[in-house]
Structure formats: C-alpha cells, structure tokens
Protein backbone atom coordinates (compact mmCIF):
# COMPACT_ATOMS: atom_id res chain seq x y z
CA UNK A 1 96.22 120.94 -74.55
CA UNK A 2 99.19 121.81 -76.29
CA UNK A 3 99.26 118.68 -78.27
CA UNK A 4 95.68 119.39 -79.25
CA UNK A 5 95.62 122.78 -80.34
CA UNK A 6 99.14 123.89 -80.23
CA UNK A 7 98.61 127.22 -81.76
CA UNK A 8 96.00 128.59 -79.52
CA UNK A 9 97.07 126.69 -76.09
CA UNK A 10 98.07 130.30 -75.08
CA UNK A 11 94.61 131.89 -75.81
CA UNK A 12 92.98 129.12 -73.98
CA UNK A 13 95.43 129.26 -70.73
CA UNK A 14 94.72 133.02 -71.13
CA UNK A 15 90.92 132.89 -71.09
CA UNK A 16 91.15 130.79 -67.83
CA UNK A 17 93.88 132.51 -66.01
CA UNK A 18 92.52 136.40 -66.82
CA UNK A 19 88.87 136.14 -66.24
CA UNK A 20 88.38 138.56 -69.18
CA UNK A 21 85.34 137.91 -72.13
CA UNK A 22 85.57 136.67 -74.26
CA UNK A 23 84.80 139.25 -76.96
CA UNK A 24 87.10 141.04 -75.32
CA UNK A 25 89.98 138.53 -75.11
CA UNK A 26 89.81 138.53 -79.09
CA UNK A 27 89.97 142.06 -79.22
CA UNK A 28 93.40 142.11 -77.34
CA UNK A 29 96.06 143.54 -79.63
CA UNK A 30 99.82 143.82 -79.15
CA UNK A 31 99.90 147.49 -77.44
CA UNK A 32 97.33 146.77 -74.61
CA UNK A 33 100.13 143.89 -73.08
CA UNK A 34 102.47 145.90 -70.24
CA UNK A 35 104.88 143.19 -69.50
CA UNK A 36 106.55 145.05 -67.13
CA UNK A 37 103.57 146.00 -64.96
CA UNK A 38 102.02 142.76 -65.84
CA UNK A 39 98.73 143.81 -67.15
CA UNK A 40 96.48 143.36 -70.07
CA UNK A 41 94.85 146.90 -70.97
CA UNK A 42 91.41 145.93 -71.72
CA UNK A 43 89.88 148.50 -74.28
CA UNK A 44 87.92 146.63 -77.01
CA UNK A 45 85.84 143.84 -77.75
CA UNK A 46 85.87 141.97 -80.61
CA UNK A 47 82.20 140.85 -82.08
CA UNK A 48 80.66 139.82 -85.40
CA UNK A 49 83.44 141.14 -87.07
CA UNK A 50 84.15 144.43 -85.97
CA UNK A 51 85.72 146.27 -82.75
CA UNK A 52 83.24 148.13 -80.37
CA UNK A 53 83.72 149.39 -77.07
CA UNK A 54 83.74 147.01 -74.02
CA UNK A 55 80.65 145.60 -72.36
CA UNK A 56 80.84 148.81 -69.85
CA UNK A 57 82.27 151.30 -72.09
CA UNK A 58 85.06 151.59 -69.91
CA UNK A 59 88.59 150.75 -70.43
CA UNK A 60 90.37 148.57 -67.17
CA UNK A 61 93.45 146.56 -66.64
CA UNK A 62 93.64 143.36 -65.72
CA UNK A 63 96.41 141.54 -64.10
CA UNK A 64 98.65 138.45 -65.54
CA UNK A 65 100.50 135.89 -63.36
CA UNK A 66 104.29 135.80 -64.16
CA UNK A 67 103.77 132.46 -66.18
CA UNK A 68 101.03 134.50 -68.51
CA UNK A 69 103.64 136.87 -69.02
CA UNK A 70 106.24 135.30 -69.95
CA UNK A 71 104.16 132.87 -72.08
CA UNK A 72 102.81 136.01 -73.99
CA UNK A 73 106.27 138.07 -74.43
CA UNK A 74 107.70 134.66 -75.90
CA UNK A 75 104.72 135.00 -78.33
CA UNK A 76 105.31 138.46 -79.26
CA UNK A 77 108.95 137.71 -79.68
CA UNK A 78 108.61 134.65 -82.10
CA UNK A 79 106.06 137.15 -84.16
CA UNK A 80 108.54 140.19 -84.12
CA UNK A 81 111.35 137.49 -85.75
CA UNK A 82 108.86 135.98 -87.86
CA UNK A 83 107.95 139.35 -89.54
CA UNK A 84 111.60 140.49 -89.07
CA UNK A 85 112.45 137.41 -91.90
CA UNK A 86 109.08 139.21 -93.92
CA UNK A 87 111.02 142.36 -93.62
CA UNK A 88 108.18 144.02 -91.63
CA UNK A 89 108.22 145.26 -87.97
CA UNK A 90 105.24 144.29 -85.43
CA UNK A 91 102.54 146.64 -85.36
CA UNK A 92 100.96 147.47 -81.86
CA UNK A 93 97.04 146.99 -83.20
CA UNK A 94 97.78 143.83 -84.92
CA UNK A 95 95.72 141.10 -82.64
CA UNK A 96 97.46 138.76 -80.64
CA UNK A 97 95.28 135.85 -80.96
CA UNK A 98 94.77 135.34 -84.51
CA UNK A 99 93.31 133.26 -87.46
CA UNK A 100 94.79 131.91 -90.23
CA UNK A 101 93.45 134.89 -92.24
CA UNK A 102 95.73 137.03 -89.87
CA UNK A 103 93.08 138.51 -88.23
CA UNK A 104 90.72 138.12 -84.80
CA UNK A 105 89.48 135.13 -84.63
CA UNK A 106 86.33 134.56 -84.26
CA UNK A 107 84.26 133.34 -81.41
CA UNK A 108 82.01 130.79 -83.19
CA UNK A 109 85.35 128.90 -84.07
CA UNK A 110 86.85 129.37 -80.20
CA UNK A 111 83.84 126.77 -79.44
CA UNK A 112 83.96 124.56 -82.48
CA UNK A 113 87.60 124.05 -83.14
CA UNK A 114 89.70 125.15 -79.84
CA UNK A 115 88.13 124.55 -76.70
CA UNK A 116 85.33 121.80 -77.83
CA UNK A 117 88.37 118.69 -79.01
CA UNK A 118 90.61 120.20 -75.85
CA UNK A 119 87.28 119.03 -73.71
CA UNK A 120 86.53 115.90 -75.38
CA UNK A 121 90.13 114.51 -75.28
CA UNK A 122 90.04 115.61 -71.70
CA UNK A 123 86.42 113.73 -70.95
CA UNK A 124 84.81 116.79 -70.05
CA UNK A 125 81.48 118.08 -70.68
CA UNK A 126 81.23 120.24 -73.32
CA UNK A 127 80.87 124.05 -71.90
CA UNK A 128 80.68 127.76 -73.54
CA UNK A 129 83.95 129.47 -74.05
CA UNK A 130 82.19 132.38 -71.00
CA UNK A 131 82.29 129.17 -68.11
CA UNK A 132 85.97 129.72 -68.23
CA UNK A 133 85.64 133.21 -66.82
CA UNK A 134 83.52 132.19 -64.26
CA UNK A 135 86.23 129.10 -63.53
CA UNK A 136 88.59 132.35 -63.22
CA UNK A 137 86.49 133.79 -60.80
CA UNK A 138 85.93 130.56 -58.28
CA UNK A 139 89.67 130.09 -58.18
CA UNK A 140 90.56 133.49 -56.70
CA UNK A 141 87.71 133.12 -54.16
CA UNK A 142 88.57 129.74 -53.46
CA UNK A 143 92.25 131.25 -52.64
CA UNK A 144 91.03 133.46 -50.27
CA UNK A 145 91.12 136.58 -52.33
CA UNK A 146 88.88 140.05 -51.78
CA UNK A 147 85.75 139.73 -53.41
CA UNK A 148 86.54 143.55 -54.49
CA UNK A 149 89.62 142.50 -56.46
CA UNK A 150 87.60 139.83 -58.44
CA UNK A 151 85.10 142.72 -59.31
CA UNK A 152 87.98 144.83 -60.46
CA UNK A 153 89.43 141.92 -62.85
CA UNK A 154 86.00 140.58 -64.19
CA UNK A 155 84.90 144.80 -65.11
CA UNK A 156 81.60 144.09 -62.82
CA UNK A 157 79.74 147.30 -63.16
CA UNK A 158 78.98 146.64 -59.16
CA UNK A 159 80.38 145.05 -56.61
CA UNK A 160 76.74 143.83 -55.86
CA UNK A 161 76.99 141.42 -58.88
CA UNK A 162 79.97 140.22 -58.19
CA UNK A 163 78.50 139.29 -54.70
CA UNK A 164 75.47 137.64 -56.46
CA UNK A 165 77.15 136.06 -58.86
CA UNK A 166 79.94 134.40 -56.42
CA UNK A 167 79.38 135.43 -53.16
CA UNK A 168 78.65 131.86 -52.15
CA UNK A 169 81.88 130.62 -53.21
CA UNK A 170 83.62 132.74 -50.20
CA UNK A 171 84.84 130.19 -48.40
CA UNK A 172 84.30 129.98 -44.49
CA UNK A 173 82.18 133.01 -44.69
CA UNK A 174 79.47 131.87 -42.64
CA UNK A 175 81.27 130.16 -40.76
CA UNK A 176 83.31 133.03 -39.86
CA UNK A 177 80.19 134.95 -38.79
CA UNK A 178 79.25 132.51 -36.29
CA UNK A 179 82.17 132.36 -34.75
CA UNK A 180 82.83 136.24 -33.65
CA UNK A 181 79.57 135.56 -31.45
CA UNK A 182 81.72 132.79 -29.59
CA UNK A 183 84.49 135.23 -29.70
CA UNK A 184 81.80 137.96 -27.82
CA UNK A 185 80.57 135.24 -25.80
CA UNK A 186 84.69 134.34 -24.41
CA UNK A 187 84.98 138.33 -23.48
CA UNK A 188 81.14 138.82 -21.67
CA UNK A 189 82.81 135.85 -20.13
CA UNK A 190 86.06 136.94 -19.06
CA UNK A 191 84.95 140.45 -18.05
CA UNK A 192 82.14 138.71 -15.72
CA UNK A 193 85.00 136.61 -14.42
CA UNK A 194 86.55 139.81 -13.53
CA UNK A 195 84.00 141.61 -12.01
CA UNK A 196 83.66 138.49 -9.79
CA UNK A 197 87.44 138.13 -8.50
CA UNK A 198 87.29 141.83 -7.60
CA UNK A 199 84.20 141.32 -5.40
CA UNK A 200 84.22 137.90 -3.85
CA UNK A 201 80.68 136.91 -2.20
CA UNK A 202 80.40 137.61 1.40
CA UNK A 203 80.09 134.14 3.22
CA UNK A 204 79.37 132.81 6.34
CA UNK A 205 82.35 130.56 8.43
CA UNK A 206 81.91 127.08 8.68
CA UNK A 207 81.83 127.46 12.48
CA UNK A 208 78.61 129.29 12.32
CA UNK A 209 76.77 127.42 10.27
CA UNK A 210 74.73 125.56 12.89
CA UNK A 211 73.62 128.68 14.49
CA UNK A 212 72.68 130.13 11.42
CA UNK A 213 70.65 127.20 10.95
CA UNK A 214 69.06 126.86 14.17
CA UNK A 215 68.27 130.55 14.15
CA UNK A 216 66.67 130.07 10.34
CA UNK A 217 64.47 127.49 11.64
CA UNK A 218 63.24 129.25 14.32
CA UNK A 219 59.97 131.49 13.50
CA UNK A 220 60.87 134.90 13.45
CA UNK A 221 64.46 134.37 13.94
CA UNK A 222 64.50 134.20 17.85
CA UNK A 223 62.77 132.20 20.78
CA UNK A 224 59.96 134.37 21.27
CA UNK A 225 58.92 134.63 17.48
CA UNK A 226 58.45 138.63 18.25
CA UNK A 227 61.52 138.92 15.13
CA UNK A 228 60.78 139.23 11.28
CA UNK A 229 62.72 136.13 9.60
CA UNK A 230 66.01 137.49 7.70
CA UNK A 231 66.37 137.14 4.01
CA UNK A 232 69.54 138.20 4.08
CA UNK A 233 70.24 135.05 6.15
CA UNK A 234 68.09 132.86 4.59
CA UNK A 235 69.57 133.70 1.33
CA UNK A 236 73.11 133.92 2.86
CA UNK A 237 72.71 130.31 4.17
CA UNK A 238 71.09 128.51 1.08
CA UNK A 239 74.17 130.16 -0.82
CA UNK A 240 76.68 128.00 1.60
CA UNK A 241 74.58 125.23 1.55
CA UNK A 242 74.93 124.81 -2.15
C-alpha cells in the first residue's frame, strides 16, 4: 500500500483499523487525536464540501490501537516541522488527512485515486470506501469482542442494529446455546445420581429368590389361592430378575 499511495497509506490503515465513516474520517482534524488516551474524538463529518454534524448528532470517541497512534503522532510531528521551516505553528482544526489544496479531501477521490489502484494491484474486487468499516466491524467480532463495544466504536444509534447488522458474525454463538442444555442435562444428571446413592433400592437376597418365585407363581400367593397376589413382590422380583 505504501508503495502505491504513500501519502494516504495512513488514512487508508485508519479507515480499516477505526471503523469510523467515512465522512467522518475526513472531517478528523488535529485537536480531536488524544494520543495519550488513545482516542479519536469524533465530532464532524466532512460532506460535499462543508462540515456538518455527525450522522447521529452526537459527538463519541473512538479508540486507536498503539500502532494507529504512533503512526498518527509521527504524522503530526513531520507537519509541526514542516510548518516550523514555513515559520507557522500547527493549528488544531487544520484536517489531518488532506489534499493537495491543503484541505479535506474529498470522498469521490478516496474511491477513484486511493483505495481503487491499492485494490487492483492487490487483485481485489473493487469495493466502496464504507465496506472497510464493516471489515472493522467483522474483525472485532471475529476476536471475540462484546457486541456492545462494536456499537460504541461504529456510533450505532442501537445496539439492535448492531445485532442486525453483525450479529451473525458472533462466533460460536449458537453453538454456545446448545451446549448450556448439555451442561443442564450433566447436573439433572448428577443430582438424580445423588438422590439415588442416598436411597439405594430395597432388594431381595439371592437366597430367596426361589421362594419368591415359587410363591409368585402360585395363584393368590399361597397353596389354597384364598391370598390376593402381591405387587409389591411381583414388582420386587421382576426388578432382581433384570
């Protein structure tokens, strides 16, 4: 990439590692980057030439790996020196990704001339600067991150678009869900194991098992028939038998 388009490698490694739009991205100046807390504050957007509010009207911050920050303090630093030579200090709205004009640039070129030859050199198809948000998105699910911290760095309005948008990419969800009932099944289980060690089954000694049987297969229980046959018995013996 940075052979390609080494100006605006950062802006690209940016898009994909903050998740943020990219009106918004363009609209990034110089006093929204923390680089001690590590976060982008993400107040404006940047579209068809002029600064408006963001896409909920609400400012929110948005985290930056340790590379990102780095990357983008070295940036700041060759700018300060490079207007230092000028004779000009660095002013806090001045945009950090800019054109050759010295201002924003502008999205129709972020397709054209910046991410479009970085695509086709890489034999990619050719996408819309917004996939790489989304790409964003699938990675930190992918890793096993909240769903709730995703909607926090994207600015969903709800958590429920988030969770339509990539709840699918959760991995093992399902799969989780199926296996708490195994994990219900092992202690129904283990409790009826219990329950069955602390009250053993009454049984009948081997020795006695002939009687038993004679007696069962005598009507009534007894020689003269007069006796009701014995459930109890009857159940008691099939029990041993098996």
């Amino acid at each position: 990439m940075k052979d390609i388009t080494p100006s605006y490698c950062l802006f690209l490694l940016t898009a994909v590692r903050t998740g943020v739009r990219l009106g918004e991205l363009l609209g990034i100046q110089w006093g929204d980057l923390d680089f001690y807390g590590r976060f982008i504050e993400v107040k404006r957007q940047w579209n068809r030439a002029m600064y408006s509010p963001t896409k909920s009207g609400k400012m929110r911050r948005v985290d930056i790996s340790r590379q990102r920050c780095e990357a983008l303090q070295q940036a700041r630093d060759a700018r300060t020196v490079e207007l230092a030579v000028q004779g000009r200090e660095l002013n806090p709205t001045e945009p950090v990704f800019r054109s050759g004009a010295g201002g924003p640039l502008q999205e129709s070129n972020v397709r054209r001339r910046l991410l479009s030859p970085c695509l086709q050199r890489a034999g990619l198809r050719q996408i819309h600067p917004h996939v790489l948000r989304h790409t964003f998105a699938s990675l930190l699910l992918s890793n096993g991150e909240p769903i709730t911290y995703v909607k926090e760095q994207l600015g969903h309005a709800s958590i429920q678009l988030t969770v339509d948008t990539y709840g699918h990419l959760i991995p093992g969800a399902n799969k989780a869900a199926v296996d708490k009932l195994d994990e219900m099944g092992c202690v129904k289980d283990a409790a009826n194991k219990r329950a069955t060690s602390d009250c053993p089954p009454r049984s009948w000694p081997d020795a006695a098992l002939p009687e038993v049987t004679e007696l069962l297969g005598q009507e009534g229980g007894d020689p003269s028939g007069t006796r009701t046959p014995d459930s109890l018995l009857k159940r008691q013996e099939l029990y041993r038998l098996s």
